[in-house]
Every structure is written in structure tokens, then in C-alpha cells.
Protein backbone atom coordinates (compact mmCIF):
# COMPACT_ATOMS: atom_id res chain seq x y z
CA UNK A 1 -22.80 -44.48 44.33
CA UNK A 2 -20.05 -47.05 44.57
CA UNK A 3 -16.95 -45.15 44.70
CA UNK A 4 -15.56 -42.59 46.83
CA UNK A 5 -13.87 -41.10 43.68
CA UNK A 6 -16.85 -39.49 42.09
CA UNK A 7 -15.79 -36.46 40.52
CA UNK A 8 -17.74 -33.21 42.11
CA UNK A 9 -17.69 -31.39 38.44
CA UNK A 10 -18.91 -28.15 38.93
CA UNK A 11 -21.01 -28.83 41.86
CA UNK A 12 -21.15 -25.87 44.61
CA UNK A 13 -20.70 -27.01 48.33
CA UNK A 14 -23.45 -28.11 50.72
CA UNK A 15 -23.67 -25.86 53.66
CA UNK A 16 -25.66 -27.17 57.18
CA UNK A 17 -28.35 -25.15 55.76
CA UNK A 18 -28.92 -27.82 52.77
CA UNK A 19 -29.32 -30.80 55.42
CA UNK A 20 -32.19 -32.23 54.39
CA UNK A 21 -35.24 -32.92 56.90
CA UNK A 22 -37.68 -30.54 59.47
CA UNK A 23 -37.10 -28.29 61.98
CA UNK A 24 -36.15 -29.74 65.59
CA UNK A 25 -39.25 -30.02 67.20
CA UNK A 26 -40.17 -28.99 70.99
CA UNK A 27 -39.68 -32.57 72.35
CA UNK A 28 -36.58 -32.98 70.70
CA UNK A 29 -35.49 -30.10 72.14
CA UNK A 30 -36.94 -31.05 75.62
CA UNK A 31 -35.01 -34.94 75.12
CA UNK A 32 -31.70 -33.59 74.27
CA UNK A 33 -31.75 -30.84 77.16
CA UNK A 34 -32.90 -33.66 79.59
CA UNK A 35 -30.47 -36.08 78.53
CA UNK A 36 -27.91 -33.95 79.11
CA UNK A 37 -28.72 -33.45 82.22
CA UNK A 38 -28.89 -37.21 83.41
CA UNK A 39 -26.51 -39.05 81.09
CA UNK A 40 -23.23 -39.36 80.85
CA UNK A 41 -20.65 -38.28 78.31
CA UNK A 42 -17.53 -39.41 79.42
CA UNK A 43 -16.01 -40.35 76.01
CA UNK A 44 -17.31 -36.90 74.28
CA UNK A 45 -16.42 -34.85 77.14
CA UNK A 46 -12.94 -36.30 76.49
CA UNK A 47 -12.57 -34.07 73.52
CA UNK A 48 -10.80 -31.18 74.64
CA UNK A 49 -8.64 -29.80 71.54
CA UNK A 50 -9.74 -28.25 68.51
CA UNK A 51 -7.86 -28.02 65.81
CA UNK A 52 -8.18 -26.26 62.19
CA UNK A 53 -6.11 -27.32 59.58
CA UNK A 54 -6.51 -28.55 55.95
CA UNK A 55 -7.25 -31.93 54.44
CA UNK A 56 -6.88 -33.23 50.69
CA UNK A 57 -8.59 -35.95 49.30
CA UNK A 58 -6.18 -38.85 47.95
CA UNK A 59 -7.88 -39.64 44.76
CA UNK A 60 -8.11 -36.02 43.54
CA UNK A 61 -5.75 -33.57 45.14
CA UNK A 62 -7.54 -30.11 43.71
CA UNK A 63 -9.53 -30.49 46.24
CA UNK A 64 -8.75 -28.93 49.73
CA UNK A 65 -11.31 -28.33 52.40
CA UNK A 66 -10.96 -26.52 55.91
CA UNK A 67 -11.43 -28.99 58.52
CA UNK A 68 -11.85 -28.68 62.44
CA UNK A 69 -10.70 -31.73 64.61
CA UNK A 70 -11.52 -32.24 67.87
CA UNK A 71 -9.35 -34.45 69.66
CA UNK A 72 -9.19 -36.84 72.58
CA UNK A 73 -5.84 -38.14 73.76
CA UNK A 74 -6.14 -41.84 74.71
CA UNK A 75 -2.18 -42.01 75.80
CA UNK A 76 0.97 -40.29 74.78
CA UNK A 77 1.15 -42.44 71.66
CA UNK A 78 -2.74 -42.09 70.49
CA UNK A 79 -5.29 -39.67 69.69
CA UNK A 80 -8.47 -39.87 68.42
CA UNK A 81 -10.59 -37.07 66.35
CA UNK A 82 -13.90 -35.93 64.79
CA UNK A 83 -13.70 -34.04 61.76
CA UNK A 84 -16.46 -31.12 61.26
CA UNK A 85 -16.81 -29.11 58.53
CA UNK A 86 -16.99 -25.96 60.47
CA UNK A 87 -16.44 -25.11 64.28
CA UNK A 88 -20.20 -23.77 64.59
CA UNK A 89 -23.02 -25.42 66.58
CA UNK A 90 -24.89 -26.68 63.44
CA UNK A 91 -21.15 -28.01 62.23
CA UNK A 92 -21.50 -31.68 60.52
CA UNK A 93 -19.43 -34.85 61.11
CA UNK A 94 -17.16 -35.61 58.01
CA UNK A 95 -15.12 -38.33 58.96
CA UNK A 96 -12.17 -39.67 61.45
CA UNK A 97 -8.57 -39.26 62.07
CA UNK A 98 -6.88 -40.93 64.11
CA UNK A 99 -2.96 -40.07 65.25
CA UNK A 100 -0.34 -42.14 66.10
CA UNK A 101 3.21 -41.52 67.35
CA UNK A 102 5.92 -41.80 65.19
CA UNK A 103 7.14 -45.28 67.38
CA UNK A 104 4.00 -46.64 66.69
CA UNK A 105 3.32 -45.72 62.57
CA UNK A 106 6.73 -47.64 62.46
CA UNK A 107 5.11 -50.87 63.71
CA UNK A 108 2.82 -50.87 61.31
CA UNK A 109 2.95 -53.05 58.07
CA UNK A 110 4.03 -51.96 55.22
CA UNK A 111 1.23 -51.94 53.42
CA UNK A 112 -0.47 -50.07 55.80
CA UNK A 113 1.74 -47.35 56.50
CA UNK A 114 0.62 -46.58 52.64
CA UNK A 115 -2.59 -45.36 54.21
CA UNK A 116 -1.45 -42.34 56.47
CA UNK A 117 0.14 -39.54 56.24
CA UNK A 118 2.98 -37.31 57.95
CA UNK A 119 1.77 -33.85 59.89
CA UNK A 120 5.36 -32.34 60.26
CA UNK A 121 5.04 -29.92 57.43
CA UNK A 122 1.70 -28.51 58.20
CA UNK A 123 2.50 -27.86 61.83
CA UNK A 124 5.78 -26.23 60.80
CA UNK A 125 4.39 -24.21 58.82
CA UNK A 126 1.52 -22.62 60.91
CA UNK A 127 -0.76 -24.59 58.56
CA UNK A 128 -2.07 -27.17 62.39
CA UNK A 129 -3.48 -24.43 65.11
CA UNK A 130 -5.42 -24.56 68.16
CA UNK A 131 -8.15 -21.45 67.31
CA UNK A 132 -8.20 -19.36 70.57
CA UNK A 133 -4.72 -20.41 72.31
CA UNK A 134 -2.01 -18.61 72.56
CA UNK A 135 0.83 -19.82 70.75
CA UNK A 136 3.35 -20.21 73.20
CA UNK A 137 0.98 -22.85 74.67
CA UNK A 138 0.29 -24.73 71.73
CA UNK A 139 4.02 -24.93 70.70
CA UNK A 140 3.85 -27.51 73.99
CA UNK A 141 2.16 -29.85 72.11
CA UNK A 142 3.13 -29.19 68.59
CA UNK A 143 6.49 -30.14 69.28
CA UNK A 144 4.89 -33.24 70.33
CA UNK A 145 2.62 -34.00 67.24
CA UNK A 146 5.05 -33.15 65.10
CA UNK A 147 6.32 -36.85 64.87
CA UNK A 148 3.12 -38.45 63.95
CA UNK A 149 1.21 -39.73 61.34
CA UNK A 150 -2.71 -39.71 60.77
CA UNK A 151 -5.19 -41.75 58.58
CA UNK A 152 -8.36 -39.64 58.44
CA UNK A 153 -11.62 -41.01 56.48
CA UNK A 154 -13.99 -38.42 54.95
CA UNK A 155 -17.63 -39.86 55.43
CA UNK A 156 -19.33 -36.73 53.85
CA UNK A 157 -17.66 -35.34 50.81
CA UNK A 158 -19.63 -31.64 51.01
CA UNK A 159 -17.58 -29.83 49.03
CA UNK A 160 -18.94 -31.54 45.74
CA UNK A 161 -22.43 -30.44 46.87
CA UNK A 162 -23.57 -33.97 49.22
CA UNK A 163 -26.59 -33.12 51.40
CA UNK A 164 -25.87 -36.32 53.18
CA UNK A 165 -23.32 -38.56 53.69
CA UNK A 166 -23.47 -40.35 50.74
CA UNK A 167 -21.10 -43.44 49.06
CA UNK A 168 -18.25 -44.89 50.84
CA UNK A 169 -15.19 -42.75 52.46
CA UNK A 170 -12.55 -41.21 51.28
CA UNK A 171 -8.98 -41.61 52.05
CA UNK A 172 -7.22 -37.68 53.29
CA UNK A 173 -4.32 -36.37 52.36
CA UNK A 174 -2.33 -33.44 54.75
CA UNK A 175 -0.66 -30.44 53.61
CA UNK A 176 2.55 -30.95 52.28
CA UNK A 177 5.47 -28.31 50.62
CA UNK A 178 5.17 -29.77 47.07
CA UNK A 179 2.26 -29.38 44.85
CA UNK A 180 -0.35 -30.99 44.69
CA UNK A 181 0.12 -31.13 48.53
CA UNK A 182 0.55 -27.37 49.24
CA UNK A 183 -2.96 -25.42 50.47
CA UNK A 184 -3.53 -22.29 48.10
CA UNK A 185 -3.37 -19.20 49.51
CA UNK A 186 -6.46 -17.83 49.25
CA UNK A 187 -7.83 -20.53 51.28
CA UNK A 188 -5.06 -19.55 53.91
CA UNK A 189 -6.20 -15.82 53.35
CA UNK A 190 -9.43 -16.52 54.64
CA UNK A 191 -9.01 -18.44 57.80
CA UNK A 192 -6.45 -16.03 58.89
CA UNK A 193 -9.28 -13.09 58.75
CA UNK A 194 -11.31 -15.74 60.39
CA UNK A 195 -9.41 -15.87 63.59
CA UNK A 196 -7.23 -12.96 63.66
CA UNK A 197 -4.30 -14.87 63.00
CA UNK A 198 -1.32 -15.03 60.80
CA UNK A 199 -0.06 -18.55 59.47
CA UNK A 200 3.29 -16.67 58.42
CA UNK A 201 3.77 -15.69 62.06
CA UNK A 202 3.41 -18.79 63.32
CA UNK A 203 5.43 -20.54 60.97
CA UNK A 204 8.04 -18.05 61.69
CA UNK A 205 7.30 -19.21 65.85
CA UNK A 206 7.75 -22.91 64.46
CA UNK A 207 11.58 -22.91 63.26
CA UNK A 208 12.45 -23.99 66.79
CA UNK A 209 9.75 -27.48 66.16
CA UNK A 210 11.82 -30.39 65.44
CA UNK A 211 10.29 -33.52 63.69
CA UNK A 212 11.79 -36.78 62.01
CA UNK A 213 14.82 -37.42 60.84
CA UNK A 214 13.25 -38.89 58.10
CA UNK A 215 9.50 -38.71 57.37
CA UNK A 216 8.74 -42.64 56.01
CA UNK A 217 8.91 -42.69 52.20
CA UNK A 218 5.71 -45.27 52.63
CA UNK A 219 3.76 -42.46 54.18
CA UNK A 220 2.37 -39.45 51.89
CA UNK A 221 2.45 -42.21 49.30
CA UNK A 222 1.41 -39.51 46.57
CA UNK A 223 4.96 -37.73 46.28
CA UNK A 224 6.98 -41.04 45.08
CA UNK A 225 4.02 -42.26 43.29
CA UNK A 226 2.11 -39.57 41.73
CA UNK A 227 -1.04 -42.05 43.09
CA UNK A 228 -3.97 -41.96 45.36
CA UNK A 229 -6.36 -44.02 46.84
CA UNK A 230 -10.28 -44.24 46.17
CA UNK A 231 -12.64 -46.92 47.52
CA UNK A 232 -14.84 -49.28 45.69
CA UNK A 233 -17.98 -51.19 47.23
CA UNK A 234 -18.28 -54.42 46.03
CA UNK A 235 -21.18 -57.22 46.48
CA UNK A 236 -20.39 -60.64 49.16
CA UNK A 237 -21.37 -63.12 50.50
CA UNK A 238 -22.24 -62.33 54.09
CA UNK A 239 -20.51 -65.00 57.34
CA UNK A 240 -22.77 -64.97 59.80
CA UNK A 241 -21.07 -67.92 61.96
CA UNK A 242 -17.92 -70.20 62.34
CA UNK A 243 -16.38 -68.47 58.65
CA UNK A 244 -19.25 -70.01 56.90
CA UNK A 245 -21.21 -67.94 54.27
CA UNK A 246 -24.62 -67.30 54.53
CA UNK A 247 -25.42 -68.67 50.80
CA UNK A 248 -23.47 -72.22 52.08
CA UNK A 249 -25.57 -72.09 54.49
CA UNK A 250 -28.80 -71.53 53.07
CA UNK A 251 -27.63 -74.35 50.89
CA UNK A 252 -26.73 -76.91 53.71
CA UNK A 253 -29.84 -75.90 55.49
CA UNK A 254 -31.80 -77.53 52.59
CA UNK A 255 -30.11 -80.31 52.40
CA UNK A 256 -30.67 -80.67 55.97
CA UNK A 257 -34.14 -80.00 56.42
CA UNK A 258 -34.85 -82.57 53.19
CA UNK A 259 -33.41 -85.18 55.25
CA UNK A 260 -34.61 -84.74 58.31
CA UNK A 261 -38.53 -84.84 56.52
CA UNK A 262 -37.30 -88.05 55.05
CA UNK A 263 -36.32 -89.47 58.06
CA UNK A 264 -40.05 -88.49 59.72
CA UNK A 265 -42.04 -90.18 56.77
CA UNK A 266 -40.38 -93.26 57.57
CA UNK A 267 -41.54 -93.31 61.16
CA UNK A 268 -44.95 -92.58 60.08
């Protein structure tokens, strides 16, 4: 599989349950419950936000999946996530995002602004929240977030049926109030039961959240451009030292070595 664009057809999602491989045996169980106890996790234990939102992929934007982020906040300007599927203890890793303030997506080149996108809409909207805190608290930091951008790779495209992580990633779309950006309802339906919430509610909470004066046209590229992105692998030659290639250097290394044997037949 060289493309992250591979159409899912009528495939039905992979669950944790399709992972392929054995049960976790005893002294697995015994490694990780000693490791734990002796090592440390500094970076993980860093993590200390979840949040459940929805994602889109870029090169085909029927498809929407649930996603749960949780977060690490480097500095003010920075944050840092791993995607799961699912917010349960046998969840699996699907990819990255990582969130920059608005000062900082504006630094960027231009060509790379193409690959993020804005998170004002979904947070207005009640579409971005914090499962389990109350909302007064998380309006704290949505008004916050609600000025940056995020550029989140998928690594395990499950919803077209992937038992692994399989092919390169794909590039994620957020949320957005024109189609093919905006989440479908039933979708919405469903995580409300999940948590006892209602994304209405909170959007209605939200009308207070201020974001940019002007989202950047480069970001969301999709809306101006009706285009996505999807990733191709392609075949190189590898550099292994000084910018040289390894196949010029397998070359030069024969060249060498034939000269050197020269040079030891004439001492003989």
C-alpha cells in the first residue's frame, strides 16, 4: 500500500478486538506492572487533558471518525496530542496532532500553513469537549484554544477495516460549518448518549468564546479549493553521510578498493 488515499469501499471498521496477535501473557503482565513501578514516565504522565472531538480525512471528506486526544501542554503557544480511537483501556494509537497558537501558525510558511487546520468552529460549537469536566471549567481553556491551528496525522486508518497500521498517514481535517466539513448528526447523536451531554447546550455556553478576526484563508485549504491532501511513498536513494547517497557511494567504494589492490600488487 503506497498511498494514504486508498478508498475503504464498503469495508466495516476494525475494532481493538480485530488486533491481530495472542493473548498478553503472565510475564508480560508481570514486566509492565514492574516497570511501572520503577521507571519513569515523565513525558506520558504529562498528558493530562482528554479531549473528544471529530476528525476528517483530507483526501476524502465522507469520512468522519470520533477521536480522543490526550494532550500535553509544552508552553502557552504549544501542545502536543495522541489520538486514540476510543477512550477505553484497550483504545489504539491513530496518529498525532499537534497545536499551535494562532502567533505562531502565522510564522509559518506559506506552504505550510496549507497543512493545518483552524479549531474555532468546532469549539464554538460544542463539537471540542473535555468528557467529565464541567463546562464552566473548560470554557477556561477553550477560550484559549480557540485561536489555534492543528496538523494531526492519522497512522491507522480503522474505519476502512485496518487491523494494523498499515500504508503511510493521512492528513486530518476538523469540523467546519460548511459541508463537507460539518459532522452528521447522527454521529453527534451518539456521543451525546455516550457522556450525558448535549453539544447544543454547549454551543449555546460558547457564544461568549471569541476567536480570530480572520481564520487564515491558507488554513482549511479544502473550502477555497475544493482539494485535499493524500500521501504517496516513493523509492530513494538513501544518504547515509556528508549528503552523499548510498548508491555513490557504493560506487566510489569500488573504485576505491580497485585501486588500492592495484597499488598492493605493485609492492609485491
Amino acid at each position: 500500500m503506497s498511498s494514504s488515499d486508498i478508498s475503504p469501499g464498503q469495508a466495516i471498521p476494525s475494532t481493538p478486538e480485530d488486533v491481530p496477535g495472542g493473548r498478553k501473557s503472565a510475564s508480560s503482565h508481570i514486566l509492565g506492572t514492574g516497570a511501572g513501578m520503577i521507571q519513569s514516565f515523565k513525558p506520558i504522565n504529562n498528558f493530562q487533558q482528554h479531549v473528544c472531538t471529530w476528525a476528517i480525512f483530507s483526501h476524502d471528506m465522507k469520512r468522519q471518525i470520533e477521536t480522543h486526544h490526550y494532550c500535553s501542554r509544552l508552553n502557552e503557544d504549544f501542545l502536543q496530542c495522541l489520538v486514540y480511537d476510543t477512550d477505553r483501556a484497550d483504545g489504539r494509537l491513530i496518529g498525532v496532532e499537534y497545536i499551535i497558537s494562532e502567533r505562531l501558525f502565522l510564522g509559518l510558511p506559506d506552504e505550510e500553513k496549507k497543512l493545518w487546520h483552524s479549531h474555532f468552529y468546532e469549539i464554538k460549537n460544542g463539537l471540542w469537549v473535555n468528557p467529565g469536566v464541567p463546562e464552566i471549567v473548560q470554557k477556561l481553556e477553550l477560550k484559549q484554544l480557540a485561536n489555534t491551528y492543528g496538523k494531526f496525522w492519522c497512522t491507522w486508518q480503522f474505519d476502512r477495516g485496518d487491523r494494523l497500521p498499515l500504508g503511510p498517514p493521512a492528513l486530518m481535517m476538523s469540523p467546519q460549518a460548511q459541508a463537507p466539513g460539518q459532522i452528521r448528526p447522527e454521529l453527534i447523536k451518539e456521543r451525546d448518549e455516550k457522556y450525558h451531554i448535549s453539544t447544543s447546550e454547549k454551543a449555546e455556553s460558547r457564544k461568549d468564546i471569541q476567536g480570530p478576526e480572520l481564520i487564515h484563508p491558507l488554513s482549511d485549504l479544502w473550502k477555497t479549493t475544493g482539494k485535499g491532501w493524500a500521501v504517496d511513498l516513493k523509492e530513494v536513494d538513501m544518504i547515509l553521510r556528508a549528503g552523499t547517497p548510498l548508491a555513490d557511494m557504493d560506487r566510489n567504494t569500488n573504485v576505491d578498493t580497485t585501486e588500492d589492490s592495484k597499488g598492493d600488487e605493485s609492492r609485491l
